[in-house]
Protein backbone atom coordinates (compact mmCIF):
# COMPACT_ATOMS: atom_id res chain seq x y z
CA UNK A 1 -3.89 13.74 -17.51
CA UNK A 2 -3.16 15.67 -14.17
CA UNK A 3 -3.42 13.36 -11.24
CA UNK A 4 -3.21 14.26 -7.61
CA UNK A 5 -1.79 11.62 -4.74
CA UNK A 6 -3.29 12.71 -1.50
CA UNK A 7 0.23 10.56 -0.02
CA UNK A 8 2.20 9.74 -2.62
CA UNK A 9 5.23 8.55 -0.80
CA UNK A 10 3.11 5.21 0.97
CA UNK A 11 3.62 1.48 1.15
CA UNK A 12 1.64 1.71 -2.36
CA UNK A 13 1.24 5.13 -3.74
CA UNK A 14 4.82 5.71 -4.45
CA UNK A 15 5.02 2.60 -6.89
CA UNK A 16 2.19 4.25 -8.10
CA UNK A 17 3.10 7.37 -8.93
CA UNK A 18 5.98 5.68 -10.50
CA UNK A 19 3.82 3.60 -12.93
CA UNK A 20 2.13 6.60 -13.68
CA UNK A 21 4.92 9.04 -14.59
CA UNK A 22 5.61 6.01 -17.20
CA UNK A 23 2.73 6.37 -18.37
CA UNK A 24 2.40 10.04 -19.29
CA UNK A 25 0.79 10.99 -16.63
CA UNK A 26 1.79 14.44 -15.03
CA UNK A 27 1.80 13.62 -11.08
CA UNK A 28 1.13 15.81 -8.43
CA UNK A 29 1.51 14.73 -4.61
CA UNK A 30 0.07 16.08 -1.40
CA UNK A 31 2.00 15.04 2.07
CA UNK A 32 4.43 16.77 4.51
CA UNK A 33 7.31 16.31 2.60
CA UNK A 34 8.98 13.62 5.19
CA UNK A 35 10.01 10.92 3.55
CA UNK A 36 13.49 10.70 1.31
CA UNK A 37 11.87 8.74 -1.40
CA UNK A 38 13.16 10.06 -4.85
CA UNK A 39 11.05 11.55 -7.24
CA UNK A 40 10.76 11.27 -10.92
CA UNK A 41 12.01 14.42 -12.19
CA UNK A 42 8.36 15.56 -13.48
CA UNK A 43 6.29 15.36 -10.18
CA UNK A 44 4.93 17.82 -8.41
CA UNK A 45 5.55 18.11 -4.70
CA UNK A 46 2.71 20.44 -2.99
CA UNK A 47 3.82 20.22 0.97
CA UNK A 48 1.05 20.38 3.36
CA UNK A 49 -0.74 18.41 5.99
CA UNK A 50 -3.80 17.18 5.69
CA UNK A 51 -4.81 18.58 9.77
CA UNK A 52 -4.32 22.19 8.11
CA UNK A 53 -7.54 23.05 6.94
CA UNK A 54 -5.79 26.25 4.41
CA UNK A 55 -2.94 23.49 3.18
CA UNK A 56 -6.24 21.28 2.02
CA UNK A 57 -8.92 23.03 0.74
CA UNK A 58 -6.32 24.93 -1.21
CA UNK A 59 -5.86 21.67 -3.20
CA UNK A 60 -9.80 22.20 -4.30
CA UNK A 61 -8.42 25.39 -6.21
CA UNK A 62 -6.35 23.15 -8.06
CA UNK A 63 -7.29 21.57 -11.75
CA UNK A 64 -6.60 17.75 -11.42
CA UNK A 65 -8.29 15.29 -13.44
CA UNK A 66 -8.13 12.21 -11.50
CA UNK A 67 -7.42 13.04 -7.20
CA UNK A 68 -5.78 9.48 -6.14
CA UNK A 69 -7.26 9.46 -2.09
CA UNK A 70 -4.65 7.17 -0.45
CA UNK A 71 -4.88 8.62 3.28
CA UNK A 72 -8.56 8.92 4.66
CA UNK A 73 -9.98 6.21 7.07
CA UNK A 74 -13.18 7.40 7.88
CA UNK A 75 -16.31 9.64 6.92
CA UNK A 76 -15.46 12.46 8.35
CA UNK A 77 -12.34 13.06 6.13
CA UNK A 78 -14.75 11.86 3.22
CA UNK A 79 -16.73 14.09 4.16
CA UNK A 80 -14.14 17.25 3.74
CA UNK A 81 -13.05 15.61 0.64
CA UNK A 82 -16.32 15.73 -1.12
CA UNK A 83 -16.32 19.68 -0.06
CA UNK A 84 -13.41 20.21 -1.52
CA UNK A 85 -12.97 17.96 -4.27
CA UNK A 86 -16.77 17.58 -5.45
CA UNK A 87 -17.76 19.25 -9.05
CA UNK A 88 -13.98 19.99 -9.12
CA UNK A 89 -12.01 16.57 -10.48
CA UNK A 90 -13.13 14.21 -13.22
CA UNK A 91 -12.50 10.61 -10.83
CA UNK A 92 -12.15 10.37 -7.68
CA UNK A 93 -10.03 7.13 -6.59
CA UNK A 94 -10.55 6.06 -2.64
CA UNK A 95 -7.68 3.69 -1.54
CA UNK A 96 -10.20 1.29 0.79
CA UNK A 97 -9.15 -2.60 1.90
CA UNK A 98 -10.23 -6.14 0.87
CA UNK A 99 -10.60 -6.70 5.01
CA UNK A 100 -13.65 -5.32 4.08
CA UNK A 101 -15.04 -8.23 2.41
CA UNK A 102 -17.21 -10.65 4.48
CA UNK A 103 -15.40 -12.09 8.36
CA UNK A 104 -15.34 -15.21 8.45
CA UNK A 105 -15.27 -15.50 4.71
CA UNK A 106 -17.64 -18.21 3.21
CA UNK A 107 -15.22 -18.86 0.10
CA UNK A 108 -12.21 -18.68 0.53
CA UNK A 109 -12.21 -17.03 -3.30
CA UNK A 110 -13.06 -13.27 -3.11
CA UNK A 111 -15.27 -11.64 -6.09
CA UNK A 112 -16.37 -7.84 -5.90
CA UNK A 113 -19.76 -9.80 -5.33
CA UNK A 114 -18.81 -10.95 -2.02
CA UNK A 115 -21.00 -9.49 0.88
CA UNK A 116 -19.35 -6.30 2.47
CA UNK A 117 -19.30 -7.45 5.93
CA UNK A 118 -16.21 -6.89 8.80
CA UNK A 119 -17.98 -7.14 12.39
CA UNK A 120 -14.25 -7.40 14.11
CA UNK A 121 -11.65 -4.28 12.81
CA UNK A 122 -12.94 -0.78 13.36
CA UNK A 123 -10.31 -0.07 10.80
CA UNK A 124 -12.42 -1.67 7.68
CA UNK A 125 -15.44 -0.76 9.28
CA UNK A 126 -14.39 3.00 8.74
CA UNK A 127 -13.56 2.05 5.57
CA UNK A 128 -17.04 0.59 4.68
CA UNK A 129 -18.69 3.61 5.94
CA UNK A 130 -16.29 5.69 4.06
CA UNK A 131 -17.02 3.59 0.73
CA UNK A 132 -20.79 3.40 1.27
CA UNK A 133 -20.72 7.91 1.54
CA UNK A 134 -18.66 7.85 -1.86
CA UNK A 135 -21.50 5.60 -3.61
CA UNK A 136 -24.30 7.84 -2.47
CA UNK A 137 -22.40 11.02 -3.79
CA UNK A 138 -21.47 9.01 -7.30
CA UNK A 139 -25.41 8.15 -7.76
CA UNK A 140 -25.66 12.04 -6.64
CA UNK A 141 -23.74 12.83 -9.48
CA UNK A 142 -22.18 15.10 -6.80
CA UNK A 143 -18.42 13.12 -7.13
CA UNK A 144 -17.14 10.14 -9.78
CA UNK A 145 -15.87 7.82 -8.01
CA UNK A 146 -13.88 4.55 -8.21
CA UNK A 147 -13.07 2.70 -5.47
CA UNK A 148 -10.13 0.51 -4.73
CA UNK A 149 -9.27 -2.51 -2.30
CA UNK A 150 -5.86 -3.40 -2.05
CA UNK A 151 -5.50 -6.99 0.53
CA UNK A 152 -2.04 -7.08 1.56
CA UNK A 153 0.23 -4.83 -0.37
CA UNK A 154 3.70 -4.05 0.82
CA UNK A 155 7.04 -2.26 -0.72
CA UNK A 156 8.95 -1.55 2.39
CA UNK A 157 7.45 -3.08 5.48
CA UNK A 158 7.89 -7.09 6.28
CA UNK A 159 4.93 -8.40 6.81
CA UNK A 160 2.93 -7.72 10.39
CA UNK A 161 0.08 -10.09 11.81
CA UNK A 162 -1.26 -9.87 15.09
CA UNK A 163 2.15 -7.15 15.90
CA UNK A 164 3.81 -5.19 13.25
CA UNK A 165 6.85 -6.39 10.87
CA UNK A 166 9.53 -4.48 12.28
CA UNK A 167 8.84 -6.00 15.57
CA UNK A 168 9.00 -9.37 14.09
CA UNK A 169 11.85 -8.43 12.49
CA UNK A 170 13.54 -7.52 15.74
CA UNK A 171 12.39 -10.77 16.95
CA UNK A 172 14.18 -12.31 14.54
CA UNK A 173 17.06 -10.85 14.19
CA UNK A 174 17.37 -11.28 18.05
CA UNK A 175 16.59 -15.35 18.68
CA UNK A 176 13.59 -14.68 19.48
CA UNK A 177 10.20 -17.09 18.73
CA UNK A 178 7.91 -15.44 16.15
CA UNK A 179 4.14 -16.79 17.60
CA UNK A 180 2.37 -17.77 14.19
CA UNK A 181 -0.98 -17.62 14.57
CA UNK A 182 -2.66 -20.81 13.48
CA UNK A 183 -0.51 -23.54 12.21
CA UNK A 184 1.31 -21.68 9.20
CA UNK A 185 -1.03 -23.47 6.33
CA UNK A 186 -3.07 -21.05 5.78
CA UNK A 187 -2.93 -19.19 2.52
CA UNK A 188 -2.64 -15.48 2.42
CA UNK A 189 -2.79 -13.33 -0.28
CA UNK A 190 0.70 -10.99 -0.29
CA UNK A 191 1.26 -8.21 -2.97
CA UNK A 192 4.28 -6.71 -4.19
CA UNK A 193 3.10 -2.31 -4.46
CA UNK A 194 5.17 -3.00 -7.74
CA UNK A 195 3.25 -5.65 -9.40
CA UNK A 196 -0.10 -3.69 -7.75
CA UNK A 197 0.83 -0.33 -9.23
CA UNK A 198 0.42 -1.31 -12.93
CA UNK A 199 -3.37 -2.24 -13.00
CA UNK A 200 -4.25 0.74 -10.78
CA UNK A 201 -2.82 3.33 -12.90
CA UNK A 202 -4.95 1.78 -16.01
CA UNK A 203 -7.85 2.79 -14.42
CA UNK A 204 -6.83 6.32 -13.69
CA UNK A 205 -9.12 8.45 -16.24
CA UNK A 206 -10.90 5.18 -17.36
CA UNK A 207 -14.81 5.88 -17.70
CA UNK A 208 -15.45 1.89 -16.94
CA UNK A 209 -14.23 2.65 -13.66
CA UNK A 210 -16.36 5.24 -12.83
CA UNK A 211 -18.80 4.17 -10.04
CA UNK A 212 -17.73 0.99 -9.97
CA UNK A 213 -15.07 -0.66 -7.27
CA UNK A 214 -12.19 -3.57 -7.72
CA UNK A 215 -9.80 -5.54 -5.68
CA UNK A 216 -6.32 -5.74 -7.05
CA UNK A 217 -4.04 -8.47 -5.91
CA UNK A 218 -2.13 -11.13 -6.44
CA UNK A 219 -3.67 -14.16 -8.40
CA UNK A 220 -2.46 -16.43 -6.02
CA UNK A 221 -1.78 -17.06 -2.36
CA UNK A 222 1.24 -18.35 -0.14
CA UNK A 223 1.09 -20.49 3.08
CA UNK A 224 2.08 -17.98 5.82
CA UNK A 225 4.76 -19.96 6.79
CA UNK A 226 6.55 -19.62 3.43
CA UNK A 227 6.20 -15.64 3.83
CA UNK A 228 7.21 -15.41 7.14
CA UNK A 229 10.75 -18.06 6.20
CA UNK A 230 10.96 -15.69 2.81
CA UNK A 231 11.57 -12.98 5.75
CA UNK A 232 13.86 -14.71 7.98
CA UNK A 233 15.61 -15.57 4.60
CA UNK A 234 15.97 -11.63 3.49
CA UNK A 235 17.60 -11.26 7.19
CA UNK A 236 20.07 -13.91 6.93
CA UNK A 237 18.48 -15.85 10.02
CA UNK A 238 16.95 -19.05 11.12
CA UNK A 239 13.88 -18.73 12.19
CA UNK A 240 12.42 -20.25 15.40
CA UNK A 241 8.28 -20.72 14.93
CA UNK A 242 5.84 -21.14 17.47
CA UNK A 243 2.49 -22.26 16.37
CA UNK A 244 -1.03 -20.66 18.45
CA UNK A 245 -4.49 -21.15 17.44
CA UNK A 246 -5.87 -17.72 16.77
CA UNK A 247 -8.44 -18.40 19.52
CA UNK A 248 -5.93 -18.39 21.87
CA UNK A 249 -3.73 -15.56 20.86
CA UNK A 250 -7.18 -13.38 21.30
CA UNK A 251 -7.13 -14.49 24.36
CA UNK A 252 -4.01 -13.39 25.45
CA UNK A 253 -5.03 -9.87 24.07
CA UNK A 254 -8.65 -9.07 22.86
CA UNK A 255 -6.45 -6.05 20.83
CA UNK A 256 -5.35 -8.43 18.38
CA UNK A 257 -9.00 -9.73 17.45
CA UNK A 258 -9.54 -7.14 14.15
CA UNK A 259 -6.28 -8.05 12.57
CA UNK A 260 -6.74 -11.73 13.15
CA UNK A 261 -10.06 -12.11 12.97
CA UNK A 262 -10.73 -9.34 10.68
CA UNK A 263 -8.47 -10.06 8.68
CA UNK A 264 -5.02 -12.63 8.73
CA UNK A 265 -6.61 -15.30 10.07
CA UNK A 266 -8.43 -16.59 7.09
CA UNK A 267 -7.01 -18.25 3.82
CA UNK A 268 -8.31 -16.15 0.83
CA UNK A 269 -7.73 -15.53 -2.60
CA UNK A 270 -9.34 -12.87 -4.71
CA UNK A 271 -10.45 -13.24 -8.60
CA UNK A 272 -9.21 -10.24 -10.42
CA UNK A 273 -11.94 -10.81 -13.14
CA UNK A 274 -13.19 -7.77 -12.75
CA UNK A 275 -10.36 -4.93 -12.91
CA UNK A 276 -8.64 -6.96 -15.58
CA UNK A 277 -11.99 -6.55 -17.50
CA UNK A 278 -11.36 -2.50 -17.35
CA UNK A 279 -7.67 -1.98 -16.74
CA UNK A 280 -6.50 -4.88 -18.63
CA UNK A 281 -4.56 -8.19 -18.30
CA UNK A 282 -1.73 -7.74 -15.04
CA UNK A 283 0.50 -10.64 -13.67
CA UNK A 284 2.50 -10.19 -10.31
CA UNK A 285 5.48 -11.86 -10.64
CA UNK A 286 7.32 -10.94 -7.36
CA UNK A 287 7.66 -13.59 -5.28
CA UNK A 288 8.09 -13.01 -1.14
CA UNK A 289 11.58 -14.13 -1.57
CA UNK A 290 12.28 -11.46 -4.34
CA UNK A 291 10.39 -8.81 -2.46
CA UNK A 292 11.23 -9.33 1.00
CA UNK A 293 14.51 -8.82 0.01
CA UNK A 294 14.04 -5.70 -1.58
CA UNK A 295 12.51 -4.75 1.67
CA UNK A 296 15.86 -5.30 3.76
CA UNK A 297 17.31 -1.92 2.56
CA UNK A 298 14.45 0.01 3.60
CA UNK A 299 14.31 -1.97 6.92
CA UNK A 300 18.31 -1.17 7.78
CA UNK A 301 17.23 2.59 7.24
CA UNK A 302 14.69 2.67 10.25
CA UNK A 303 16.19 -0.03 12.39
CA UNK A 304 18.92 1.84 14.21
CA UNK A 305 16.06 4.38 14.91
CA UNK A 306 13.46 1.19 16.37
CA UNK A 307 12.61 0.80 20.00
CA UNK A 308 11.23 -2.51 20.92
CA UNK A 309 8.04 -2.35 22.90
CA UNK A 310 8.80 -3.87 25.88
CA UNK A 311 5.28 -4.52 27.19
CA UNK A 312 4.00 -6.31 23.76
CA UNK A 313 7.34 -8.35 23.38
CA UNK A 314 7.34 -9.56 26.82
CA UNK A 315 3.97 -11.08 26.06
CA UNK A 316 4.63 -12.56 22.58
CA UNK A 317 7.39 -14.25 24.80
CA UNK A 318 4.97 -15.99 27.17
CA UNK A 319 3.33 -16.98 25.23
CA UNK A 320 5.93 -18.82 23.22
CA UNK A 321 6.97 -19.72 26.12
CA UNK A 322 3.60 -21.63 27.58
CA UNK A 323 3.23 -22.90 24.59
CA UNK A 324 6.37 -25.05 24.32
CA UNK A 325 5.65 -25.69 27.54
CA UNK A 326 2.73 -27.78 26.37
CA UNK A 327 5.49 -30.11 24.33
CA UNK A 328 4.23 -28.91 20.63
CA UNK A 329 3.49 -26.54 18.31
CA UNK A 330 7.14 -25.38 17.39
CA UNK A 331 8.89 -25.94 14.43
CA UNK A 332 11.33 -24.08 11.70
């Protein structure tokens, strides 16, 4: 089975790739040839960029079987995809999100049933869009599709919230407060690309997953307090927490309302039912204390490179700052 990665190199598609090449697959990957990830011996490396319009449609001259779409965000590049791609692949697999699922959730357990509703991030709305395109053309018969929604998946990035892990990191690894939002309690589902990579493969080529679309996560959820210790454990610190209602942190910066709101904010948990039913029984066995230690490496490759924004750092400061000045909400 010939499979293209449009990526390949990712937060998730490189564990993928990985799984695949296991699997007999022979892997082909579309990006700009950046990144000094190894490559299993038998992969294909196509360099292009996806902005060149010659470097893409070329890959519609191409036979693949299965084209694995990990880098499009909104209709438009769907849009180019089913000119190039459509009539030409057997499946076509779009990497969307779980933030698409219904804001504020009304269970906190998430079936492919839930209601398909984000009014806070542009980001999943694009995504949404994006999905609801693909459907039309599947019923078309004009592209297979399957669709995918990874929640929070991560390989070499700690985690980010409100700002993004390498910041926190910095925060960290500096005595600086990291402002949780909420009170820490709340559960959040948190994926190893590893332990995702196994189930998504299994439905590369698989007719069951033709038109249809799955989450794939973790079975179960962590308080983010334990993730965000697991961290400050990888980095050999102690951590200094400072607790802020969500409310309030949008407050401070309206920005920050689609990745709280739309999506961090809430505890969830997602039944896998569904893709086990077609790609077969998974279990994700890496814990954030086993994976966000595997992230360190990664991290002490970009960190020299890492320039703190001053303007988003000073504020997380306030407001740890104001906060304690109110005589609560910290803690280790």
């Amino acid at each position: 089975m010939k499979v293209l990665y449009i990526g390949g190199t990712g937060e998730i598609s490189y564990s993928c790739l990985r799984a695949g090449v296991a699997l007999g697959q022979q892997v082909s990957i579309f990006n700009r040839g950046r990144n000094d990830e190894p490559l299993p011996g038998s992969v294909e490396r196509i360099v292009g960029d996806m902005t060149n319009e010659a470097d893409y449609r070329a890959l519609g001259q191409r036979n693949f079987d299965v084209v694995c779409q990990f880098k499009a965000y909104d209709v438009q590049q769907i849009k180019r995809d089913l000119e190039v791609f459509g009539g030409r692949c057997g499946q076509y697999l779009f990497i969307s999100s779980a933030s698409a699922y219904l804001k504020p959730p009304r269970d906190y357990v998430v079936t492919e049933a839930t209601p398909l509703v984000n009014p806070f991030w542009p980001y999943s709305q694009g995504k949404l869009q994006a999905e609801a395109l693909l459907m039309e053309s599947h019923a078309a018969k004009r592209l297979a599709v399957t669709i995918v929604r990874p929640s929070h998946t991560y390989r070499r990035l700690f985690p980010g919230t409100y700002v993004d892990g390498d910041t926190q990191a910095w925060r960290m690894l500096n005595g600086k407060a990291i402002v949780m939002h909420g009170d820490g309690t709340s559960l959040w589902t948190y994926t190893h690309a590893d332990d995702f990579a196994m189930p998504f493969v299994r439905l590369l080529g698989n007719a069951k997953a033709l038109g249809e679309a799955f989450h794939i996560t973790a079975d179960h959820a962590y308080p983010w307090s334990r993730i965000m210790s697991a961290m400050a454990q990888a980095l050999g610190v102690e951590p200094k927490f400072v607790y802020v209602s969500t409310q309030t942190l949008v407050r401070y910066n309206p920005d920050w309302t689609g990745k709280l709101f739309g999506d961090k904010t809430w505890s969830t948990m997602f039944d896998n039912t569904k893709v086990k039913s077609v790609a077969g029984e998974f279990f994700c066995r890496i814990t954030p204390e086993v994976g966000l230690q595997r992230v360190v490496k990664h991290y002490a490759k970009r960190s020299a490179a890492y320039k703190p924004d001053e303007q988003v750092n000073a504020l997380v400061d306030r407001i740890a700052a104001e906060q304690e000045g109110l005589g609560g909400g910290v803690g280790g």
